[in-house]
N, C-alpha and C. Protein backbone atom coordinates (compact mmCIF):
# COMPACT_ATOMS: atom_id res chain seq x y z
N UNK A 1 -9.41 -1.48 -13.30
CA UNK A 1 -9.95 -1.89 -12.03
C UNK A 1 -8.91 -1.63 -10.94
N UNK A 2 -9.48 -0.66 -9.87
CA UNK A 2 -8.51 -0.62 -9.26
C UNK A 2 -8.29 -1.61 -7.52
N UNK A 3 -7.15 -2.40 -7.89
CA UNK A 3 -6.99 -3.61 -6.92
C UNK A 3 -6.47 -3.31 -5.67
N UNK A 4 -6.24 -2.39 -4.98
CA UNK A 4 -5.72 -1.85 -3.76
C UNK A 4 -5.47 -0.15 -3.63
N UNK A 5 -5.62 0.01 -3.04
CA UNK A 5 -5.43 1.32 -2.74
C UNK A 5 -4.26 1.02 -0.83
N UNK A 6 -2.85 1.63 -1.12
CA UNK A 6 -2.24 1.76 -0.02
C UNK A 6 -2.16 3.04 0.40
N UNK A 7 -1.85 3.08 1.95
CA UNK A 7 -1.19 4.36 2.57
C UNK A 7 0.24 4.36 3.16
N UNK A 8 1.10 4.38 2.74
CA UNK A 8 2.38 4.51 2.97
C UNK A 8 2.94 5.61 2.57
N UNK A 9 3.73 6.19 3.60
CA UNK A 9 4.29 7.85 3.55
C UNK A 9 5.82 7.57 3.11
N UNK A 10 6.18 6.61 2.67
CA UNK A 10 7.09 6.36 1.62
C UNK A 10 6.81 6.32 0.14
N UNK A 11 5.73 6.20 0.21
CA UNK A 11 5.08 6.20 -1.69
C UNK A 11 5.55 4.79 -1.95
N UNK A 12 6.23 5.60 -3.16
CA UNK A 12 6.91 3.99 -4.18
C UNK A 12 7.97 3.93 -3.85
N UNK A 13 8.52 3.08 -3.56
CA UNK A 13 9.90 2.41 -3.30
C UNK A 13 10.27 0.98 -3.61
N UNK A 14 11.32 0.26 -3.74
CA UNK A 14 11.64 -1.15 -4.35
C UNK A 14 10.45 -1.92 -3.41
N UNK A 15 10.43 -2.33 -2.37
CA UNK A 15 9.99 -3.10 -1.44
C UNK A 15 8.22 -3.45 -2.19
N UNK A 16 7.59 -1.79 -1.91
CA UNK A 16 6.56 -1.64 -2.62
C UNK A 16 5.98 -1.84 -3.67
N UNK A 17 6.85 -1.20 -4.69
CA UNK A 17 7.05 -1.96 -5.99
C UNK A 17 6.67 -3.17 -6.73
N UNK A 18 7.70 -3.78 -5.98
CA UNK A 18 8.32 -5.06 -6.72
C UNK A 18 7.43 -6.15 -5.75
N UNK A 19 7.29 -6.36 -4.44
CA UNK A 19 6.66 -7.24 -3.69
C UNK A 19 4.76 -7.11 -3.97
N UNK A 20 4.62 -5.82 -4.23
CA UNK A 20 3.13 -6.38 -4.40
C UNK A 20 2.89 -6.17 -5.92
N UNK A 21 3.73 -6.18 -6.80
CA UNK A 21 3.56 -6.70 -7.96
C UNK A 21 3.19 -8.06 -8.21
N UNK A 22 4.28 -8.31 -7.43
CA UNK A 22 3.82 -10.33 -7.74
C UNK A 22 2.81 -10.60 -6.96
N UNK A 23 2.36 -10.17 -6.07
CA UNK A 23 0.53 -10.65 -5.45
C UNK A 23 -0.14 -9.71 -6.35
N UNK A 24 -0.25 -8.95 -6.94
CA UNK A 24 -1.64 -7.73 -7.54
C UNK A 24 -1.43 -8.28 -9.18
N UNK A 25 -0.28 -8.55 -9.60
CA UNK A 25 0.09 -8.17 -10.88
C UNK A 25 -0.88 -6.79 -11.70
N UNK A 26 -0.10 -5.95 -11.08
CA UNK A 26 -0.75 -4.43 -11.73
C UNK A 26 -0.13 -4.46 -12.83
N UNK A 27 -0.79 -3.13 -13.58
CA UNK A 27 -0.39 -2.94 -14.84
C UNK A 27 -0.36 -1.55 -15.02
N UNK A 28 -0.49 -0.58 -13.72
CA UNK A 28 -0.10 0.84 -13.61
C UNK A 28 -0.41 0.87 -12.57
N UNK A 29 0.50 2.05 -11.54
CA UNK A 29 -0.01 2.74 -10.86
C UNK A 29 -0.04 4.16 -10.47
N UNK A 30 -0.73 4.23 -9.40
CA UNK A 30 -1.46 5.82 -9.17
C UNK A 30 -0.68 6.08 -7.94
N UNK A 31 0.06 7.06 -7.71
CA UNK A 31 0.50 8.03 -6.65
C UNK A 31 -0.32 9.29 -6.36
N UNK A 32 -0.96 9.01 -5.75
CA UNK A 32 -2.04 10.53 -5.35
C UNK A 32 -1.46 10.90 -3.86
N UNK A 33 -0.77 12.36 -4.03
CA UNK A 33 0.34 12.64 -3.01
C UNK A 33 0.39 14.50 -3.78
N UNK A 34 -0.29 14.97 -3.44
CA UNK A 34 -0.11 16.75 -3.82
C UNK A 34 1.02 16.96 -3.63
N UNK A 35 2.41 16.81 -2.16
CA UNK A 35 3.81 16.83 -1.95
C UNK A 35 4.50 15.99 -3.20
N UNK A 36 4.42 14.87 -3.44
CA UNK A 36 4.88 14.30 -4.62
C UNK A 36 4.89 14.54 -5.67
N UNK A 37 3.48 15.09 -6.14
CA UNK A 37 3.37 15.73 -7.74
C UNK A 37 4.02 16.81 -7.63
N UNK A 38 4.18 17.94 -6.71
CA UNK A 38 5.13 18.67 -6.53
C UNK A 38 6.49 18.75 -6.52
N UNK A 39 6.96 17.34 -6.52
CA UNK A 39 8.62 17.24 -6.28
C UNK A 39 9.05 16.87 -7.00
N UNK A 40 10.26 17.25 -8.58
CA UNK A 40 10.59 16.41 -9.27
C UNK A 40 11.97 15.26 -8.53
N UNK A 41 12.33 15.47 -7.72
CA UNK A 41 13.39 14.74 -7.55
C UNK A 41 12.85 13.52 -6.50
N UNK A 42 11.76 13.41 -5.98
CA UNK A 42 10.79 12.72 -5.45
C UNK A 42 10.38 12.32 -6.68
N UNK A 43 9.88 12.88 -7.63
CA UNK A 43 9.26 11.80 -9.05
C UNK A 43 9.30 10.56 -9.74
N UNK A 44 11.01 11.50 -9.72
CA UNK A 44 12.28 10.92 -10.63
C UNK A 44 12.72 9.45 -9.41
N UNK A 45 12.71 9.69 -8.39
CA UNK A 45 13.30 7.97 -7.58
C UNK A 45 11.86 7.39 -7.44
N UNK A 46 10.84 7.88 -7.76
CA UNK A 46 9.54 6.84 -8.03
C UNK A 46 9.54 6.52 -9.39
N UNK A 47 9.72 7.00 -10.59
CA UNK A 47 10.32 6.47 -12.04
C UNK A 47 11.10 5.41 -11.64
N UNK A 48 11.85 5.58 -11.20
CA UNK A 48 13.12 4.50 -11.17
C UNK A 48 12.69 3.18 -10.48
N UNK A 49 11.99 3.35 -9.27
CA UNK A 49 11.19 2.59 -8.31
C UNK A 49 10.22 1.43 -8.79
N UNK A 50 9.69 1.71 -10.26
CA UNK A 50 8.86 1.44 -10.85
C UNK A 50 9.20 -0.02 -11.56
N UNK A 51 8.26 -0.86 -11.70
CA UNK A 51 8.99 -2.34 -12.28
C UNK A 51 8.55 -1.95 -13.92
N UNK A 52 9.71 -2.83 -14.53
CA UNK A 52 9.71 -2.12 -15.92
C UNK A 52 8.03 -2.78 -16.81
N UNK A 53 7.72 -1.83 -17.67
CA UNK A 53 6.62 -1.89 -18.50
C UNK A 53 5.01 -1.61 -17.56
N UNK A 54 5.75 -1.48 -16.83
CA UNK A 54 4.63 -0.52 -15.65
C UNK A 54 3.46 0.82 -15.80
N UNK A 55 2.68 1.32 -16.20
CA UNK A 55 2.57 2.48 -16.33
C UNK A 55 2.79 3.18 -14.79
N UNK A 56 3.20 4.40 -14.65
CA UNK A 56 3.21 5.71 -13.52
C UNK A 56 2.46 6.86 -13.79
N UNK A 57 1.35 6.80 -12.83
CA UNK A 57 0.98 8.39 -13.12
C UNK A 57 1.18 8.98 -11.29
N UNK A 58 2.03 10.22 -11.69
CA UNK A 58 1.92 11.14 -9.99
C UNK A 58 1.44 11.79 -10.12
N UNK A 59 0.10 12.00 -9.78
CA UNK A 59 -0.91 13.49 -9.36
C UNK A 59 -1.34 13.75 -8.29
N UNK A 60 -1.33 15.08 -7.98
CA UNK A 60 -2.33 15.90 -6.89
C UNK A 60 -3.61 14.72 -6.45
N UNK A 61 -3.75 14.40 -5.54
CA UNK A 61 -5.09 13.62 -4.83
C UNK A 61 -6.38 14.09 -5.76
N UNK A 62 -6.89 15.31 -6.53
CA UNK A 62 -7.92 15.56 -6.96
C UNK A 62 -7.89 14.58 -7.77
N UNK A 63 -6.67 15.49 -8.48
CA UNK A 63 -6.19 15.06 -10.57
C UNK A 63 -6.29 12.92 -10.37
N UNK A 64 -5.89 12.96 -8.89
CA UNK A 64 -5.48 11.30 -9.26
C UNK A 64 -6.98 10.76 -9.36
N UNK A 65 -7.94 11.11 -8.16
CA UNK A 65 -9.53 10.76 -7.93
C UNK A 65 -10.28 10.81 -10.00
N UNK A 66 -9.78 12.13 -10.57
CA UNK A 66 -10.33 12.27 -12.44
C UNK A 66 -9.79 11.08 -12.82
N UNK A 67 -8.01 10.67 -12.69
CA UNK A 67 -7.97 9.45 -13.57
C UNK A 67 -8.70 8.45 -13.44
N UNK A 68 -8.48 7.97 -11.79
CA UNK A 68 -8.61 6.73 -11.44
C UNK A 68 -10.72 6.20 -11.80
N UNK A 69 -11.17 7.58 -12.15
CA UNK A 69 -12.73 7.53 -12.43
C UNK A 69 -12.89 6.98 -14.10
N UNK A 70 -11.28 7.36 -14.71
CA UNK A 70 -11.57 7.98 -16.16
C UNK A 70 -11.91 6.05 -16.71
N UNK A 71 -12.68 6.41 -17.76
CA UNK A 71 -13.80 4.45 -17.62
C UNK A 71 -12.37 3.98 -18.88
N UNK A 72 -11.24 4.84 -19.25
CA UNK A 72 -10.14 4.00 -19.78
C UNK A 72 -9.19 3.41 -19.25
N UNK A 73 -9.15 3.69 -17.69
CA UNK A 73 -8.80 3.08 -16.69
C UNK A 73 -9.38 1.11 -16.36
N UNK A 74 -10.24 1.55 -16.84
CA UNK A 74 -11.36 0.53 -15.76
C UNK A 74 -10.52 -0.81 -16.83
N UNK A 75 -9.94 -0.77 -17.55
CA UNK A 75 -9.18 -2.45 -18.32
C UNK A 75 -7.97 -2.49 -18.12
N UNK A 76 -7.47 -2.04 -16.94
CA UNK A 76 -6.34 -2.03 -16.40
C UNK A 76 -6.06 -2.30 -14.88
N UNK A 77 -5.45 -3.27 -14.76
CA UNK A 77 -5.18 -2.96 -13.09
C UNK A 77 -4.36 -2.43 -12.30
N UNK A 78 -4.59 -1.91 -11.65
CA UNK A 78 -4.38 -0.48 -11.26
C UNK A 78 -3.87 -0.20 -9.64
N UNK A 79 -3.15 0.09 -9.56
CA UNK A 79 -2.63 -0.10 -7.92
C UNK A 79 -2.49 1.18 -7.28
N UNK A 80 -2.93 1.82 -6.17
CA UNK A 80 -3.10 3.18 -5.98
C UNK A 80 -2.22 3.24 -4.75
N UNK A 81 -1.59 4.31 -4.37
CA UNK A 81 -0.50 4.80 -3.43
C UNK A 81 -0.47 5.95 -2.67
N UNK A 82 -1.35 6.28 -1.74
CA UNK A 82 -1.30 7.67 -0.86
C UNK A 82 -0.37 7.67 0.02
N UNK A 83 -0.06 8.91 0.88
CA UNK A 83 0.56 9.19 1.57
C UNK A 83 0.54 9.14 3.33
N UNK A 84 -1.40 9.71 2.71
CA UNK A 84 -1.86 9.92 4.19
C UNK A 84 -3.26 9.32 3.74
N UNK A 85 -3.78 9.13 5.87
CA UNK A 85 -5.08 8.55 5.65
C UNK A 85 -6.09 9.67 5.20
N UNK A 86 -5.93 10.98 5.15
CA UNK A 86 -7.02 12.02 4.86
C UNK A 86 -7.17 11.62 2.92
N UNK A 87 -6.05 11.41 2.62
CA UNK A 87 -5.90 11.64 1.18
C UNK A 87 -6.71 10.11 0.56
N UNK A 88 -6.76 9.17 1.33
CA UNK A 88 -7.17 7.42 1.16
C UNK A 88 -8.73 7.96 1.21
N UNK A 89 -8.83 8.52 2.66
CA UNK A 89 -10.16 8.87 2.76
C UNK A 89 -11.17 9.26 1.71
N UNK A 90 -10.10 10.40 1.21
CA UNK A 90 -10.55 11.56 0.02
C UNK A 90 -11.07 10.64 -1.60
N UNK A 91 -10.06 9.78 -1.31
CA UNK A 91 -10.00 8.93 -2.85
C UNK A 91 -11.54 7.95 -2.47
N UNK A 92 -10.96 7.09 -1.24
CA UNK A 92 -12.10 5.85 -1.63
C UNK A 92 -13.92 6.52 -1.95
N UNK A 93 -14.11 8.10 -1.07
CA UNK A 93 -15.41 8.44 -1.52
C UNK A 93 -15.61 9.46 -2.69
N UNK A 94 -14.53 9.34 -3.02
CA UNK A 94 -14.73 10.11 -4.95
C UNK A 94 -14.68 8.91 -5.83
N UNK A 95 -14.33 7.52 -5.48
CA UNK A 95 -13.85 6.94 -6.94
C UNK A 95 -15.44 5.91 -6.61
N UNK A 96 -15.84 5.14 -8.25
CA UNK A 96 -16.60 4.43 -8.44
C UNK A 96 -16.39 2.95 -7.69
N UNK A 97 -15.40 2.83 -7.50
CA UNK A 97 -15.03 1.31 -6.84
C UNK A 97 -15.06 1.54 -5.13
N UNK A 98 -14.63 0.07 -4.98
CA UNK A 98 -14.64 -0.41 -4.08
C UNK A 98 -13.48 -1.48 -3.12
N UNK A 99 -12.46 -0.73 -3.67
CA UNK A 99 -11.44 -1.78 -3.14
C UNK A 99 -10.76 -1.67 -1.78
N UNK A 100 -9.93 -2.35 -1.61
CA UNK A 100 -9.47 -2.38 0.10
C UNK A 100 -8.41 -1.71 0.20
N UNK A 101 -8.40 -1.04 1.22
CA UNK A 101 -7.60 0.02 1.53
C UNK A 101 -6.42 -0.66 2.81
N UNK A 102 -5.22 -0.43 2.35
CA UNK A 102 -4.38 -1.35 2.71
C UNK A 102 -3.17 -0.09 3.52
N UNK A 103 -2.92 -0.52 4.94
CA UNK A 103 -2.14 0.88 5.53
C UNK A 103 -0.92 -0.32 5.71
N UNK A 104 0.19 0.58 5.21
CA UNK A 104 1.38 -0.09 5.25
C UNK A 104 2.59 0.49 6.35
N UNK A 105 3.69 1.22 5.65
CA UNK A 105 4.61 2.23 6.45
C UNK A 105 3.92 3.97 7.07
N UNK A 106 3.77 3.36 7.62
CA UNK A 106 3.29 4.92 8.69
C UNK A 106 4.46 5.48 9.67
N UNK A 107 5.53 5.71 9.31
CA UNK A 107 6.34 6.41 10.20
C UNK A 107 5.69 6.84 11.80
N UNK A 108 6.85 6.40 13.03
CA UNK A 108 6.34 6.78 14.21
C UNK A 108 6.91 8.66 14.29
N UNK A 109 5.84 9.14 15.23
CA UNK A 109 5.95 10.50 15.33
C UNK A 109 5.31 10.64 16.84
N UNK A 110 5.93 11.66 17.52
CA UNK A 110 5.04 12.25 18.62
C UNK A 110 4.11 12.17 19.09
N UNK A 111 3.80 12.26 18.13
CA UNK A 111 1.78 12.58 18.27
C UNK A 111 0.93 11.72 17.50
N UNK A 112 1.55 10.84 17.16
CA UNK A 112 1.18 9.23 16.75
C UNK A 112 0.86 8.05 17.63
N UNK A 113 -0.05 7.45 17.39
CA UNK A 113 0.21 6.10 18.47
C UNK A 113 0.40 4.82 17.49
N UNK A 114 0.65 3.26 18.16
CA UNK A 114 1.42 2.27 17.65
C UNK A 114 0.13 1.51 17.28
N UNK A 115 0.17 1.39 15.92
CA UNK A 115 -1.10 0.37 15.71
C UNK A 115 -0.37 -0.97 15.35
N UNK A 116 0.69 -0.79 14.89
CA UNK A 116 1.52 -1.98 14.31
C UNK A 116 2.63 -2.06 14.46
N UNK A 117 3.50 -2.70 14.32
CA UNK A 117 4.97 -2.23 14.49
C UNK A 117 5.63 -1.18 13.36
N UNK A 118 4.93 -1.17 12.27
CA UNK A 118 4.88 -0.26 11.20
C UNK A 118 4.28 0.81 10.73
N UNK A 119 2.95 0.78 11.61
CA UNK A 119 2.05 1.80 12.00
C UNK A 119 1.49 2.62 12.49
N UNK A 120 1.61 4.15 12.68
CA UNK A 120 1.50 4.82 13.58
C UNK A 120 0.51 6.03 13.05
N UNK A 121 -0.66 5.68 13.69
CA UNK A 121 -1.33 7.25 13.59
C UNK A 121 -1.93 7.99 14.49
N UNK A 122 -3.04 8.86 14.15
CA UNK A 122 -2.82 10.13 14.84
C UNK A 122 -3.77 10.22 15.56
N UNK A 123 -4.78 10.56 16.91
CA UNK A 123 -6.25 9.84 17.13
C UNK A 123 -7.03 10.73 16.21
N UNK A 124 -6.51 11.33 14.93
CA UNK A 124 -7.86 11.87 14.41
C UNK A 124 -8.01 10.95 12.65
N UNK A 125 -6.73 10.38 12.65
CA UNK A 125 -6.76 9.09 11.35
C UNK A 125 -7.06 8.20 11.80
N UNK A 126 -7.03 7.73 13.39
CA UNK A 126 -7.51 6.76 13.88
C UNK A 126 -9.51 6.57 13.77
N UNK A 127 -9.95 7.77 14.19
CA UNK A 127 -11.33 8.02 14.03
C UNK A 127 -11.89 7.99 12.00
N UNK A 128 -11.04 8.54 11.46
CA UNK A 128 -11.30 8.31 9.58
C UNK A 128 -11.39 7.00 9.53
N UNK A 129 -10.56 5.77 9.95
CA UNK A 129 -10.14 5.12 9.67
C UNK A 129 -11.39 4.03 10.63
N UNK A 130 -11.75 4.25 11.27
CA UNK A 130 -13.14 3.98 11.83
C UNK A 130 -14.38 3.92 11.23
N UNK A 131 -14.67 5.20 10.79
CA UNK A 131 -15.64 5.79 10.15
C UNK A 131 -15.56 5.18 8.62
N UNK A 132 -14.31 5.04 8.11
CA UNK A 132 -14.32 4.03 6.69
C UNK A 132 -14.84 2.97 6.96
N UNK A 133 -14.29 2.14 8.40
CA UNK A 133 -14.73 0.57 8.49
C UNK A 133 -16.04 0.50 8.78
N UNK A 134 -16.85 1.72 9.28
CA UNK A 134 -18.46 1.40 9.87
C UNK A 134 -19.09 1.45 8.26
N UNK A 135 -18.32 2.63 7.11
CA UNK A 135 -19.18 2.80 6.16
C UNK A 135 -19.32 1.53 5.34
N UNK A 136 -18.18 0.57 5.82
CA UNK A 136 -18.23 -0.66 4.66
C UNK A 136 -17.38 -0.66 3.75
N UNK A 137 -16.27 0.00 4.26
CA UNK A 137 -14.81 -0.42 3.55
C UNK A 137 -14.04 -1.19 3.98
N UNK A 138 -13.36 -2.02 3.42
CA UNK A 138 -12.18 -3.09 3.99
C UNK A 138 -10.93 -2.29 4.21
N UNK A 139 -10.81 -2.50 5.73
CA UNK A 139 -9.21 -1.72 5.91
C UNK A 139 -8.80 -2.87 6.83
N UNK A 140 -7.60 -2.91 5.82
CA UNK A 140 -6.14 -4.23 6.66
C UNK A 140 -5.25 -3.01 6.70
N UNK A 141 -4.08 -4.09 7.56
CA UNK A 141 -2.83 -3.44 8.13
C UNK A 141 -1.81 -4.43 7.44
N UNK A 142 -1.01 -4.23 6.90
CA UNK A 142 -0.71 -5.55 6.18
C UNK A 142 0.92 -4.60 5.53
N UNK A 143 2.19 -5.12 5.79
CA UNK A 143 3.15 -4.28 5.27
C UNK A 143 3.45 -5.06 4.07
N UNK A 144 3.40 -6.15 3.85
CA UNK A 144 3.88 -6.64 2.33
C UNK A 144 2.68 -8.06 2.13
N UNK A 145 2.45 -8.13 1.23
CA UNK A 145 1.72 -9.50 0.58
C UNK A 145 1.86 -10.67 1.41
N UNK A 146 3.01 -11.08 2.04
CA UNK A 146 3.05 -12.65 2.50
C UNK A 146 2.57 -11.92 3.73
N UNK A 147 2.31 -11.17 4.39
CA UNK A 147 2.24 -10.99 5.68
C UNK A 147 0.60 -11.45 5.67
N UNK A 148 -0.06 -11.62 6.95
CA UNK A 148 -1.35 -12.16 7.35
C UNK A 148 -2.17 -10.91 7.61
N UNK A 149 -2.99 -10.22 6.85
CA UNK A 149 -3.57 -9.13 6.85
C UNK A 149 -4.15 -8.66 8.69
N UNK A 150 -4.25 -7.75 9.21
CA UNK A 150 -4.81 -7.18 10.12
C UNK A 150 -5.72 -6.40 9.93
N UNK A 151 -7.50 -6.81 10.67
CA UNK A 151 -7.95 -5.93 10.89
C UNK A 151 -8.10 -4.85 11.54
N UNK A 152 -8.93 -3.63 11.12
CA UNK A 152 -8.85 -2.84 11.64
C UNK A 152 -9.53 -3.17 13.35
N UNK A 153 -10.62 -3.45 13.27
CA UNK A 153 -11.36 -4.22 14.37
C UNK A 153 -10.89 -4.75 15.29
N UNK A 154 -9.57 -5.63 14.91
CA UNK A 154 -8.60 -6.32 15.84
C UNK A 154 -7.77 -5.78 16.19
N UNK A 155 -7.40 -4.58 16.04
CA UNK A 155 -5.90 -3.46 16.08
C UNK A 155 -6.83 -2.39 16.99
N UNK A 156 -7.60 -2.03 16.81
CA UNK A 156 -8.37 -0.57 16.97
C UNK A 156 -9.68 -1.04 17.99
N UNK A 157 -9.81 -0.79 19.27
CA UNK A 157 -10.71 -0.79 20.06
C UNK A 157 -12.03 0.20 20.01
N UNK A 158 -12.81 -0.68 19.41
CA UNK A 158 -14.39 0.18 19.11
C UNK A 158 -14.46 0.26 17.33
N UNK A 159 -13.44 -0.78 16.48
CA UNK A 159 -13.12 0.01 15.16
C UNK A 159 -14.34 -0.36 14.39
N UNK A 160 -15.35 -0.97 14.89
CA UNK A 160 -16.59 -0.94 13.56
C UNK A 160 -17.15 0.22 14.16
C-alpha cells in the first residue's frame, strides 16, 4: 500500500528518511527519478540514506509506476519519492491507488515562484498541481511530519 508519494528534488536524504519513517512506518521505498536511476554515485548516498531493514528500489518513473502496480507490493508499505511535479503527476495517474501527494524541498530557481518557504515552482507545475487538486487528489505542502500540512487551495490562488 502505497502511503505517500513525495516531491522533493533532493530524493532520499537523512532528514527524509529517518523523520517520515517514524510518522509512515514504511517498509520500502520507491525513488522514481530517470536522473537517479541513472547515477550510481547518487544511488550509492541514497543506499546509505536508507534506515536499516528498509527495502530501496531506484527506477526510471515508468519501471517505478510497473513496481509500485506489481499486487506483491500491495502488503507492504510503501513510501514513494519523485523529483519533479511532472514525474508525481505521471505516477499518481498510472498507479491503482490513491494516496496524497506530499511536495516537500523544491529548490528556489529563476523561473520559480515561492509557494512555501521550501517551495518553489514553475507556473506550469503550478497549473499540474491544480489540475491534480480539481481531479481529486490530496496535495499538502508539508516539509517534515510534525509540520501542519498546507493546502494546496490555501497556498495557490484559484487551486481547486
Amino acid at each position: 500500500m502505497i502511503q505517500l508519494i513525495r516531491i522533493d528534488d533532493r530524493l532520499l536524504h537523512g532528514q527524509v528518511a529517518y523523520s517520515w519513517k517514524g510518522s509512515l512506518g514504511y517498509e520500502a521505498i520507491v525513488i522514481a527519478s530517470d536522473n537517479a536511476a541513472n547515477d550510481e554515485i547518487r544511488k550509492s548516498a541514497m543506499k546509505m540514506a536508507k534506515p536499516d531493514g528498509v527495502h530501496l528500489a531506484i527506477r526510471k518513473v515508468k519501471d517505478a509506476v510497473d513496481l509500485l502496480n506489481n499486487p506483491r507490493l500491495k502488503s507492504l508499505k510503501v513510501f514513494v519519492v519523485t523529483d519533479t511535479v511532472d514525474n508525481a503527476d505521471y505516477i499518481l495517474r498510472h498507479i491503482n491507488e490513491k494516496p496524497v501527494l506530499n511536495i516537500g524541498g523544491l529548490a528556489k530557481r529563476e523561473d520559480k515562484i515561492e509557494i512555501t518557504q521550501y517551495a518553489y515552482i514553475t507556473s506550469e507545475e503550478k497549473e499540474v498541481l491544480k489540475k491534480l487538486n480539481s481531479d481529486g487528489f490530496k496535495v499538502e505542502f508539508r516539509l517534515v511530519p510534525s509540520d501542519t500540512p498546507k493546502k494546496l487551495n490555501d497556498l495557490i490562488k484559484g487551486g481547486e
